[in-house]
Protein backbone atom coordinates (compact mmCIF):
# COMPACT_ATOMS: atom_id res chain seq x y z
CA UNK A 1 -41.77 -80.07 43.27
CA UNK A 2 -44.19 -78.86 45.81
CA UNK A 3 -47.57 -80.03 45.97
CA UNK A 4 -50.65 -78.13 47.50
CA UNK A 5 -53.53 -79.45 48.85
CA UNK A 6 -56.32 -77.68 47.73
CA UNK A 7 -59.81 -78.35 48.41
CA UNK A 8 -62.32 -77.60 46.01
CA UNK A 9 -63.71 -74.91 47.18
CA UNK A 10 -60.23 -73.05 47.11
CA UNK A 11 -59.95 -73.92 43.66
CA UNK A 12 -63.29 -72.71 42.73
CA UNK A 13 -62.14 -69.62 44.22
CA UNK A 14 -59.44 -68.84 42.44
CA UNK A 15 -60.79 -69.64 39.64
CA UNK A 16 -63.74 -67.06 40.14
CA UNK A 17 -61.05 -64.82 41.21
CA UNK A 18 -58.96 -64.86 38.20
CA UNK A 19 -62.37 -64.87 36.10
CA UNK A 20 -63.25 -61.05 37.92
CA UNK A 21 -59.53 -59.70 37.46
CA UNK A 22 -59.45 -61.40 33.58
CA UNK A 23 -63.55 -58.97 33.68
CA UNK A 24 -62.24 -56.31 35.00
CA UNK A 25 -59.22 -56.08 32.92
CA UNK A 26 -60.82 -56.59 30.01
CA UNK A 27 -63.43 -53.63 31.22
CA UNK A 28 -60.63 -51.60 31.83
CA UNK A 29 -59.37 -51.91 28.31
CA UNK A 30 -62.86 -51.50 26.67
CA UNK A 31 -63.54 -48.39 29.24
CA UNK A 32 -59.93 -46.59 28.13
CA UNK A 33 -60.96 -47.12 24.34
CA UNK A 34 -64.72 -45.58 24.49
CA UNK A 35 -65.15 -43.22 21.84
CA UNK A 36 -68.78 -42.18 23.04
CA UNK A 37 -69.93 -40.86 25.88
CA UNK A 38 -71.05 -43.49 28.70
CA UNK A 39 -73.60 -44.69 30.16
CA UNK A 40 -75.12 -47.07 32.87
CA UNK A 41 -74.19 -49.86 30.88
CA UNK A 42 -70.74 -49.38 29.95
CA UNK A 43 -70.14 -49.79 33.74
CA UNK A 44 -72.40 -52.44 34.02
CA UNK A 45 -69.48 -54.88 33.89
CA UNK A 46 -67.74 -53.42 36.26
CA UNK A 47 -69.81 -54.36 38.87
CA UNK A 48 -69.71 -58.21 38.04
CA UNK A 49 -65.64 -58.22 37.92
CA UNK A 50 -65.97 -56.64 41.57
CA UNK A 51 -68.26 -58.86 42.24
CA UNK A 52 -66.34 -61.80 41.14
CA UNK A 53 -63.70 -60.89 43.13
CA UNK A 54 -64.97 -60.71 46.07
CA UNK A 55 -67.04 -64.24 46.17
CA UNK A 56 -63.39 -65.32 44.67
CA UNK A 57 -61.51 -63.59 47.75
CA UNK A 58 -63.75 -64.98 50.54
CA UNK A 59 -64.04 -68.68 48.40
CA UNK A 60 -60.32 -68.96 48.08
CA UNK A 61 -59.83 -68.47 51.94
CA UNK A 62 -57.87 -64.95 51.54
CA UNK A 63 -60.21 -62.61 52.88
CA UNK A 64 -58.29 -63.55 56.13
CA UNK A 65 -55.22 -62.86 54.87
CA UNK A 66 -56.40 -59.97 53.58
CA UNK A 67 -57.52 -58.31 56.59
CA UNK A 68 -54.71 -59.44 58.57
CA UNK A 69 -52.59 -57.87 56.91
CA UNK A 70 -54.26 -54.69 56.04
CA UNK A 71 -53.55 -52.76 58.73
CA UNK A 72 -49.64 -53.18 58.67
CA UNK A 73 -48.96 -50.82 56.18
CA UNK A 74 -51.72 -48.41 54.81
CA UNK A 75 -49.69 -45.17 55.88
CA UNK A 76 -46.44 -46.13 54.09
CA UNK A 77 -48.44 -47.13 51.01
CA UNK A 78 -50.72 -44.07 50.90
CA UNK A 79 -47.69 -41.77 51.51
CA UNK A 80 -46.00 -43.73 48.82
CA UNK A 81 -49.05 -43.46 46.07
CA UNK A 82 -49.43 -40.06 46.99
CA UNK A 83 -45.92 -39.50 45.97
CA UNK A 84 -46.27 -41.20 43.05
CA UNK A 85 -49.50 -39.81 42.18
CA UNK A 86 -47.92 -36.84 42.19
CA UNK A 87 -45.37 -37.12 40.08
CA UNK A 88 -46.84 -38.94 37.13
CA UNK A 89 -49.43 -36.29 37.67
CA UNK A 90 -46.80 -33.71 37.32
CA UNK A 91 -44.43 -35.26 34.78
CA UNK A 92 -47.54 -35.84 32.35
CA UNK A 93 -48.69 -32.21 33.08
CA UNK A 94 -44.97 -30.88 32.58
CA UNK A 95 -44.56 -33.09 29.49
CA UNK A 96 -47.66 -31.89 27.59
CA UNK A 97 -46.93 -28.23 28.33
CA UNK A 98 -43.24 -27.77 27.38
CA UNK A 99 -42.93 -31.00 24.96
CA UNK A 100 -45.93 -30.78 23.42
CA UNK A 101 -46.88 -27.24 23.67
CA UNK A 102 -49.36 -25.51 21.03
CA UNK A 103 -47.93 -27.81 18.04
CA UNK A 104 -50.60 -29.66 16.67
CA UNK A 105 -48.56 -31.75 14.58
CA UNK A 106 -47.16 -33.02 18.25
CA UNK A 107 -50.35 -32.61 19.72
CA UNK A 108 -51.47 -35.17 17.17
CA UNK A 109 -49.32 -37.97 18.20
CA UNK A 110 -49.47 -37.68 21.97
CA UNK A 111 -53.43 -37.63 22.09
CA UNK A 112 -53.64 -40.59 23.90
CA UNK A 113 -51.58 -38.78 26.70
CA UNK A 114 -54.19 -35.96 26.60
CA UNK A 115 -56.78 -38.60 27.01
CA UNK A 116 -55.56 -39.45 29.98
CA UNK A 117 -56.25 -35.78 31.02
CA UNK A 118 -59.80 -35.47 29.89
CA UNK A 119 -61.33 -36.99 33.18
CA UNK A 120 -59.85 -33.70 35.21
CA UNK A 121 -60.30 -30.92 32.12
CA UNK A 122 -63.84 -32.13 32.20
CA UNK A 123 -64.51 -31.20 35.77
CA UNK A 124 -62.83 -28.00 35.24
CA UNK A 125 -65.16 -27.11 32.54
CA UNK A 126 -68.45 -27.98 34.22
CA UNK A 127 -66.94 -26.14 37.32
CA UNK A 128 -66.92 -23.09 35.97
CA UNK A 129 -69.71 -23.61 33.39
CA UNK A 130 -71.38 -24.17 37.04
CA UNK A 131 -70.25 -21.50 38.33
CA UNK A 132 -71.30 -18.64 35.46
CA UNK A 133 -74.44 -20.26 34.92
CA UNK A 134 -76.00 -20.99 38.11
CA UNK A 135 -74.19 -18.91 41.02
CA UNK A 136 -73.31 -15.95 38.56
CA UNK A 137 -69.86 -15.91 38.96
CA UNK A 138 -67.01 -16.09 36.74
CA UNK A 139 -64.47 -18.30 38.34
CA UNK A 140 -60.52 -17.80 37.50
CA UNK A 141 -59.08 -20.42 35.06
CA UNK A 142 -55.80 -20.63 36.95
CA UNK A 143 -57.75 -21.56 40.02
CA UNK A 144 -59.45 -24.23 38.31
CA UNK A 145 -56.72 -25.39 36.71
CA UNK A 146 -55.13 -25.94 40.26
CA UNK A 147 -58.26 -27.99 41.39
CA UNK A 148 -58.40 -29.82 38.33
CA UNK A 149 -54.43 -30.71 39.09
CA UNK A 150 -55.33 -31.67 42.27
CA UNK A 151 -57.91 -33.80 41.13
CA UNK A 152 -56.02 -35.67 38.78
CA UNK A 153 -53.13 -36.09 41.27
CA UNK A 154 -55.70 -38.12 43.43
CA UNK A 155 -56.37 -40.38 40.57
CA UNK A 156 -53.21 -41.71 39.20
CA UNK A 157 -52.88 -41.34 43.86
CA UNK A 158 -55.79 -43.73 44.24
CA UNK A 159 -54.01 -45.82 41.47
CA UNK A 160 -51.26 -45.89 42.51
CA UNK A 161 -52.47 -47.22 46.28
CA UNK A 162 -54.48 -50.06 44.33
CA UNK A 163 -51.33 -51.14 42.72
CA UNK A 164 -49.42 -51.44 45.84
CA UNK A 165 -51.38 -53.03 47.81
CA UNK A 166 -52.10 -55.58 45.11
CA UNK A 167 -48.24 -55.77 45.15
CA UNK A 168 -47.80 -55.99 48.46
CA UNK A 169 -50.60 -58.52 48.72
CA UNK A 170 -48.68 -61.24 46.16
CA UNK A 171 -45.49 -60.79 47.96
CA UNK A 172 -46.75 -61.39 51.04
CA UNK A 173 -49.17 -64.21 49.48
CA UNK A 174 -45.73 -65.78 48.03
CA UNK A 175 -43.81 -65.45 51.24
CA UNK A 176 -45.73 -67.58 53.28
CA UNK A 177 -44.05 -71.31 53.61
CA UNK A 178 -45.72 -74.08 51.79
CA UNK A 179 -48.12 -76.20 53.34
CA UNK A 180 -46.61 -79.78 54.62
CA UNK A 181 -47.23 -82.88 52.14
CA UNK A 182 -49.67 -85.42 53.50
């Protein structure tokens, strides 16, 4: 068995750290399940989980760690979540076109799929409400539906990054060799 020496600031740390990821997880979850529209304090919590976090990081000593390693693989990872972005992006899109189609029986039990659209159909729609209202210009449907692609494609892309670096961040965080016993 292999015993670390924490101090208790470390612990304190962690703890706070694994308070703001328990937050922001459980924000996450009430976020995904709003049935109203939001407002400035539905992402109030947000901000405390983030902040959490980072007085956990710094507390726990792995802001260092952090930042060291950082820098040794942001291209790989962004190429990699833009990859990825793309594809769930594209496998979701090609899913609720040819699986799902204009069945609404279908339609009905996927919606939580075509919730996960919503975030990218509702920029398309103020786009080109925008765009008739204000400029005076009807804008093409296809085009927006290209930009709202695009813009959902950097979403699950931004996701994706998060994820791996949080992965990369525990395996290198498990790597390193324990500390000698005292």
């Amino acid at each position: 068995m292999i015993l670390h020496d924490l101090t208790s600031r470390q612990l304190v740390g962690n703890l706070t750290l694994t308070a703001g990821i328990g937050l922001l997880a459980l924000w996450a979850y009430y976020f995904v399940s709003l049935v109203r529209p939001t407002d400035v304090w539905d992402l109030s919590p947000l901000s405390l989980a983030l902040a959490l976090i980072a007085v956990g990081v710094r507390f726990a000593g792995l802001g260092e760690l952090i930042l060291g390693q950082a820098a040794v693989s942001y291209k790989r990872d962004l190429v990699l979540a833009l990859v990825l972005g793309t594809l769930v992006e594209l496998s979701l899109w090609a899913f609720l076109f040819f699986v799902v189609g204009d069945d609404p029986d279908s339609a009905e039990r996927w919606i939580a799929l075509e919730r996960l659209q919503e975030p990218g159909v509702k920029m398309g729609l103020a786009l080109f409400r925008y765009s008739y209202s204000h400029l005076g210009v009807r804008l093409d449907p296809y085009a927006l539906s290209v930009g709202v692609l695009l813009v959902l494609t950097a979403i699950w892309s931004s996701a994706a990054f998060a994820l791996l670096r949080i992965a990369r961040f525990f395996g290198i965080r498990r790597a390193e060799p324990a500390a000698p016993m005292r």
